[in-house]
PDB file of N, CA and C in Angstrom:
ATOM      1  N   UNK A   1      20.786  10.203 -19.338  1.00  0.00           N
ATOM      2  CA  UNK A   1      21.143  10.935 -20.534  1.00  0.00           C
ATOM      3  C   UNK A   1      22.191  12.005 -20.235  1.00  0.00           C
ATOM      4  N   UNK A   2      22.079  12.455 -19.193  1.00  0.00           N
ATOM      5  CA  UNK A   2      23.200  13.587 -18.823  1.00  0.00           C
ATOM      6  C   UNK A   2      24.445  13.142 -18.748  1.00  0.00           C
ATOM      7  N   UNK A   3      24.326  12.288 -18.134  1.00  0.00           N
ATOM      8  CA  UNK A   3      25.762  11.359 -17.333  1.00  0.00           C
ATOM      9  C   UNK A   3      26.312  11.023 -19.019  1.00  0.00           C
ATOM     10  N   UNK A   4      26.139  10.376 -20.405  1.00  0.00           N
ATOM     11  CA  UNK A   4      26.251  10.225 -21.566  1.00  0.00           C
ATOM     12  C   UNK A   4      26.874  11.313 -21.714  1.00  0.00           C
ATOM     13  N   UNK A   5      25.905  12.157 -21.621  1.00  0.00           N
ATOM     14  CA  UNK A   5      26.391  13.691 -22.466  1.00  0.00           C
ATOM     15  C   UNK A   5      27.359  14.118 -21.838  1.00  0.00           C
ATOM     16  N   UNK A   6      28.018  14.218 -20.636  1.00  0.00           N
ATOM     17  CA  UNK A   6      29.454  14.383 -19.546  1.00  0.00           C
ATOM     18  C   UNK A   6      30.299  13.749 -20.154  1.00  0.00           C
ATOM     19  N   UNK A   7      29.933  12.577 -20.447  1.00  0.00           N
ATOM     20  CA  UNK A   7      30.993  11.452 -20.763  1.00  0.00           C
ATOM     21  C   UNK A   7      31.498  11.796 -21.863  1.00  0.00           C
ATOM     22  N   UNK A   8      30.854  12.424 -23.020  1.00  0.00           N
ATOM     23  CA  UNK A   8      31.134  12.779 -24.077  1.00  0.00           C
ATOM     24  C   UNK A   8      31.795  13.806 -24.458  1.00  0.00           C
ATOM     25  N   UNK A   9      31.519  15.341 -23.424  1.00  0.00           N
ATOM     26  CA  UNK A   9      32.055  15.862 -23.506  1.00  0.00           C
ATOM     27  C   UNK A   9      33.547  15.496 -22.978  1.00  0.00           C
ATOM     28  N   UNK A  10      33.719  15.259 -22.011  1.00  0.00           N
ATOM     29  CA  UNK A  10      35.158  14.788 -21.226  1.00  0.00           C
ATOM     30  C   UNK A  10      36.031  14.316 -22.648  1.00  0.00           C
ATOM     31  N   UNK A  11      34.964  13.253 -23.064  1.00  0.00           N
ATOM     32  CA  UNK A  11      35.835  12.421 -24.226  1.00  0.00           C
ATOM     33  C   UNK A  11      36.407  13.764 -25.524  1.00  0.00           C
ATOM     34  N   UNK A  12      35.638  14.325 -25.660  1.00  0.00           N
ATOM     35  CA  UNK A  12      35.828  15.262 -26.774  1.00  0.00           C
ATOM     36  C   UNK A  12      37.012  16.684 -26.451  1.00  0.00           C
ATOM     37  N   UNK A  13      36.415  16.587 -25.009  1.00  0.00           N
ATOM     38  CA  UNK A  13      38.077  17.528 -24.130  1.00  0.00           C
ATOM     39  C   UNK A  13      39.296  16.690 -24.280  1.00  0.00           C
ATOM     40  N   UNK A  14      39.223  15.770 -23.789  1.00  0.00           N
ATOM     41  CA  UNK A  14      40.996  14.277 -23.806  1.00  0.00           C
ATOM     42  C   UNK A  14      41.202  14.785 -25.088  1.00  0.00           C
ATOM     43  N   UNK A  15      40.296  14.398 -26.239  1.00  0.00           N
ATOM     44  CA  UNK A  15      40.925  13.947 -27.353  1.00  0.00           C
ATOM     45  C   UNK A  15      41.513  15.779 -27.987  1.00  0.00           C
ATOM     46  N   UNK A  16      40.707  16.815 -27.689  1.00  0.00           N
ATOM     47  CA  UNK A  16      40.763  18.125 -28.051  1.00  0.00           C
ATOM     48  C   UNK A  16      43.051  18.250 -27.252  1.00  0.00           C
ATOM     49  N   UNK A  17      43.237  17.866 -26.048  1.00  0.00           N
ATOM     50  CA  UNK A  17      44.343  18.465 -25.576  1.00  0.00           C
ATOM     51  C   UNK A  17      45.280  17.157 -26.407  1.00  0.00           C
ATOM     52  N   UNK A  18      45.115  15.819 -26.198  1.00  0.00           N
ATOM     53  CA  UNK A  18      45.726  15.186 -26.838  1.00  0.00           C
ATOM     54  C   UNK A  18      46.303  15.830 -28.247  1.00  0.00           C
ATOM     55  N   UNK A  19      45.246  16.010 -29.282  1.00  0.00           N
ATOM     56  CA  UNK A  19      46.020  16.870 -30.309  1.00  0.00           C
ATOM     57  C   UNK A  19      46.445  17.619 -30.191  1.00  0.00           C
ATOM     58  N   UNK A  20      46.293  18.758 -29.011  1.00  0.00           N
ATOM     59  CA  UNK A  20      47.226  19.675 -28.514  1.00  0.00           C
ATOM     60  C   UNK A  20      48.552  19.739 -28.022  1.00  0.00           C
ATOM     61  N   UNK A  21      48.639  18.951 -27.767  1.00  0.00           N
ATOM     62  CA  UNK A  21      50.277  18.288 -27.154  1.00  0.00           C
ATOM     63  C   UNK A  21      51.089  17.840 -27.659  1.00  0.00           C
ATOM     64  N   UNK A  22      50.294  17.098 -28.568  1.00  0.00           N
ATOM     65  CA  UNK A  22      50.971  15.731 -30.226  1.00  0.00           C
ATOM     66  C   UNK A  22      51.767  17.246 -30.868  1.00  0.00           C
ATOM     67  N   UNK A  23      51.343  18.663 -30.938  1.00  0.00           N
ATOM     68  CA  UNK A  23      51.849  19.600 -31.772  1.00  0.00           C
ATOM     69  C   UNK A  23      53.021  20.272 -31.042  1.00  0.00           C
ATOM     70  N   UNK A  24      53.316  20.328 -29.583  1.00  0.00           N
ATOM     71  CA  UNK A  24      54.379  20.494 -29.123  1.00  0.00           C
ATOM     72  C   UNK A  24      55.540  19.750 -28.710  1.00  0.00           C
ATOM     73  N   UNK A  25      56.599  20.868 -28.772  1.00  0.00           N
ATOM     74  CA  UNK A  25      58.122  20.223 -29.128  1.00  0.00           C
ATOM     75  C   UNK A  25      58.526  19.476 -27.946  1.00  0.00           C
ATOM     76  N   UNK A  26      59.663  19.108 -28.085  1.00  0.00           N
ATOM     77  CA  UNK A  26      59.703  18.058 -26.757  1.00  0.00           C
ATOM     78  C   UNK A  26      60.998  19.003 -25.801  1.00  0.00           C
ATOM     79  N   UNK A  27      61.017  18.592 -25.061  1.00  0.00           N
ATOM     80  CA  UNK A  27      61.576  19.772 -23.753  1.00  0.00           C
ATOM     81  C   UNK A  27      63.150  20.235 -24.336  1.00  0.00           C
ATOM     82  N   UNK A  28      63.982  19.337 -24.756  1.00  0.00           N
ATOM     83  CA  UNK A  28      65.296  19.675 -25.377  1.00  0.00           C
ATOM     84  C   UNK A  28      65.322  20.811 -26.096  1.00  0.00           C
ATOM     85  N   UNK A  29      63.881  21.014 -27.288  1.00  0.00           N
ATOM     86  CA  UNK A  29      63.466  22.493 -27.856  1.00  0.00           C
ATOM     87  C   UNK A  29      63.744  23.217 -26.918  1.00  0.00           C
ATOM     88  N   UNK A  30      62.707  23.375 -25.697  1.00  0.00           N
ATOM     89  CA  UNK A  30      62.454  24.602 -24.882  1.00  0.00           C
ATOM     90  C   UNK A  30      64.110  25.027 -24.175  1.00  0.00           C
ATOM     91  N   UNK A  31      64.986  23.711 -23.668  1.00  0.00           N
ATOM     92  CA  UNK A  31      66.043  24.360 -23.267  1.00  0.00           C
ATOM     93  C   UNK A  31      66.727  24.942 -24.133  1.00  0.00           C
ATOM     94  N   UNK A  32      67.135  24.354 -25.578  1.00  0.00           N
ATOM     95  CA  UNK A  32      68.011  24.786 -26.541  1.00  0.00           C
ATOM     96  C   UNK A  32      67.470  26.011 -26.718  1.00  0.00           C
ATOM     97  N   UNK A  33      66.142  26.832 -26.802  1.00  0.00           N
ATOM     98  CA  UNK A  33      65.318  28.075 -27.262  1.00  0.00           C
ATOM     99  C   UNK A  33      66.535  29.325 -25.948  1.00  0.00           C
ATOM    100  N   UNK A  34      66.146  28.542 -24.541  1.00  0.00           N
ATOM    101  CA  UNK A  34      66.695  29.079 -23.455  1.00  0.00           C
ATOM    102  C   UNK A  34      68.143  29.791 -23.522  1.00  0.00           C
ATOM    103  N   UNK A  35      68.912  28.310 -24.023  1.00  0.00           N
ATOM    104  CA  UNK A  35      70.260  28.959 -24.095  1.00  0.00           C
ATOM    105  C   UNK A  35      70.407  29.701 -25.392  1.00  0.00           C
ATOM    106  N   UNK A  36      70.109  29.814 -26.137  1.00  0.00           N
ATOM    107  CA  UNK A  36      69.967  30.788 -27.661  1.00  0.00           C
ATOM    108  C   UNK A  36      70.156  32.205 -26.992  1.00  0.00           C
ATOM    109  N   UNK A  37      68.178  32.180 -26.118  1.00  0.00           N
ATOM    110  CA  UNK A  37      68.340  33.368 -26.004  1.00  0.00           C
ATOM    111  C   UNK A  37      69.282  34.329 -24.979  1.00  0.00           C
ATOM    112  N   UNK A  38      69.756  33.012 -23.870  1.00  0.00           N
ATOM    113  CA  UNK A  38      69.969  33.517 -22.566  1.00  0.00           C
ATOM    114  C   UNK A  38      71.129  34.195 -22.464  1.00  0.00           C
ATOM    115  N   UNK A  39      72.036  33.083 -22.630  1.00  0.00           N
ATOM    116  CA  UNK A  39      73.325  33.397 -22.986  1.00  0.00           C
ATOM    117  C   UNK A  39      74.174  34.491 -23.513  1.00  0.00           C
ATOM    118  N   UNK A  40      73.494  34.782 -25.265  1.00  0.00           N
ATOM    119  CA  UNK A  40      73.658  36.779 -24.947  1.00  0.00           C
ATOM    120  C   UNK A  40      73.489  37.471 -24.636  1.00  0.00           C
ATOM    121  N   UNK A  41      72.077  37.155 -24.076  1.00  0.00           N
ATOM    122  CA  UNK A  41      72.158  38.535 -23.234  1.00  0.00           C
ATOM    123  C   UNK A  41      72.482  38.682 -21.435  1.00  0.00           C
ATOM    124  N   UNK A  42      73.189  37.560 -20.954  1.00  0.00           N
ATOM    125  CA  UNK A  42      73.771  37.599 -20.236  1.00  0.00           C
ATOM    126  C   UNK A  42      75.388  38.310 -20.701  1.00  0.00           C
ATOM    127  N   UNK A  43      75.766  38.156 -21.928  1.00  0.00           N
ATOM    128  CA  UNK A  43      77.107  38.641 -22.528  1.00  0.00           C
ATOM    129  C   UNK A  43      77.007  39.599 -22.676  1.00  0.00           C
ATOM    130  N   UNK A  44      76.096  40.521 -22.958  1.00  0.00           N
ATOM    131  CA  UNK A  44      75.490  41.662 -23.485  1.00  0.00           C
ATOM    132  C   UNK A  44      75.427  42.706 -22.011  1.00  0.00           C
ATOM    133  N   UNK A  45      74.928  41.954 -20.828  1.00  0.00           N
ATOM    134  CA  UNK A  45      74.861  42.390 -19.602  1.00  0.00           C
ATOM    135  C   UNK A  45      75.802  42.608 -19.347  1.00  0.00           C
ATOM    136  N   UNK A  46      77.212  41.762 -19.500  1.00  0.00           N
ATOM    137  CA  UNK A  46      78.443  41.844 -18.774  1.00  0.00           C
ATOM    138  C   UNK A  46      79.541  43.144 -19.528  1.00  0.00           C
ATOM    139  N   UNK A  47      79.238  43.287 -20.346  1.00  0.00           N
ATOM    140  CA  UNK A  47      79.524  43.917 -21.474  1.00  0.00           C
ATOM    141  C   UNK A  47      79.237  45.186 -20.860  1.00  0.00           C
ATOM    142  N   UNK A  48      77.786  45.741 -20.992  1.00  0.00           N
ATOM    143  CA  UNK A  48      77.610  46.820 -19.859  1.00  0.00           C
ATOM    144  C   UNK A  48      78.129  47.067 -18.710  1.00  0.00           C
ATOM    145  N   UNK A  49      78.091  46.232 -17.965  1.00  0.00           N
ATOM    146  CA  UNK A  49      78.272  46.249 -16.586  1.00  0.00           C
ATOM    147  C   UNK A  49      80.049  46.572 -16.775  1.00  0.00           C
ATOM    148  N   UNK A  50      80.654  46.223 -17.661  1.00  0.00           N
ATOM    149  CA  UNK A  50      82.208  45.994 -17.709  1.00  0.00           C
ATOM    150  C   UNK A  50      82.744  47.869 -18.489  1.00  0.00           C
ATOM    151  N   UNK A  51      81.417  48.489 -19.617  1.00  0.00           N
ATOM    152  CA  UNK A  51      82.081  49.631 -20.234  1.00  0.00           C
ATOM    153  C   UNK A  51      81.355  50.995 -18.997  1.00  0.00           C
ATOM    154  N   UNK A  52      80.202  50.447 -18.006  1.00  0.00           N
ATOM    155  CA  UNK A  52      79.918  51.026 -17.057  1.00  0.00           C
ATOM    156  C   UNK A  52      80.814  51.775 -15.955  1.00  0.00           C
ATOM    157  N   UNK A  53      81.443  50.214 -15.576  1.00  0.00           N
ATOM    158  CA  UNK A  53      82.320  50.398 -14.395  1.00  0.00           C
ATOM    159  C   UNK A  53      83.743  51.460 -15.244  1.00  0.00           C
ATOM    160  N   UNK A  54      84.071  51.086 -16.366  1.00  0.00           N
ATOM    161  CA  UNK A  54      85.171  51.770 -17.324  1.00  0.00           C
ATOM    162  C   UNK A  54      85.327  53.735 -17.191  1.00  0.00           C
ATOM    163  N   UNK A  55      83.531  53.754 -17.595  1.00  0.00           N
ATOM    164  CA  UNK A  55      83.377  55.200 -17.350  1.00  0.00           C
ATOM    165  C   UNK A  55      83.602  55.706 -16.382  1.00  0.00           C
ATOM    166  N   UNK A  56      83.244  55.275 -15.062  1.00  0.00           N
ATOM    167  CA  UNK A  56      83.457  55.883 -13.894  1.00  0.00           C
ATOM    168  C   UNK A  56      85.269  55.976 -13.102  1.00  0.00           C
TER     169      UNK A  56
END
């Protein structure tokens, strides 16, 4: 009866992350999110670094 009840739970975990995953984006999202954010504020950095060096 235990060994059942393992089995069941396991089954009820798979199927619990399965729908979890089915809801996330596929990796092209996560890079495109990357360069959105990255990119200005790498511009934003240089920008500083460029009215920094200016002052001195």
């Amino acid at each position: 009866m235990l060994a059942a009840n393992i089995g069941y739970v396991m089954y009820r975990v798979m199927k619990m992350w399965k729908t979890i995953v089915s809801y996330l984006p596929e990796w092209q999202v996560y890079i495109q999110a990357f360069i959105v954010f990255f990119i200005p504020y790498l511009i934003s950095k240089l920008f500083n670094r460029l009215r920094n060096s200016k002052d001195e």
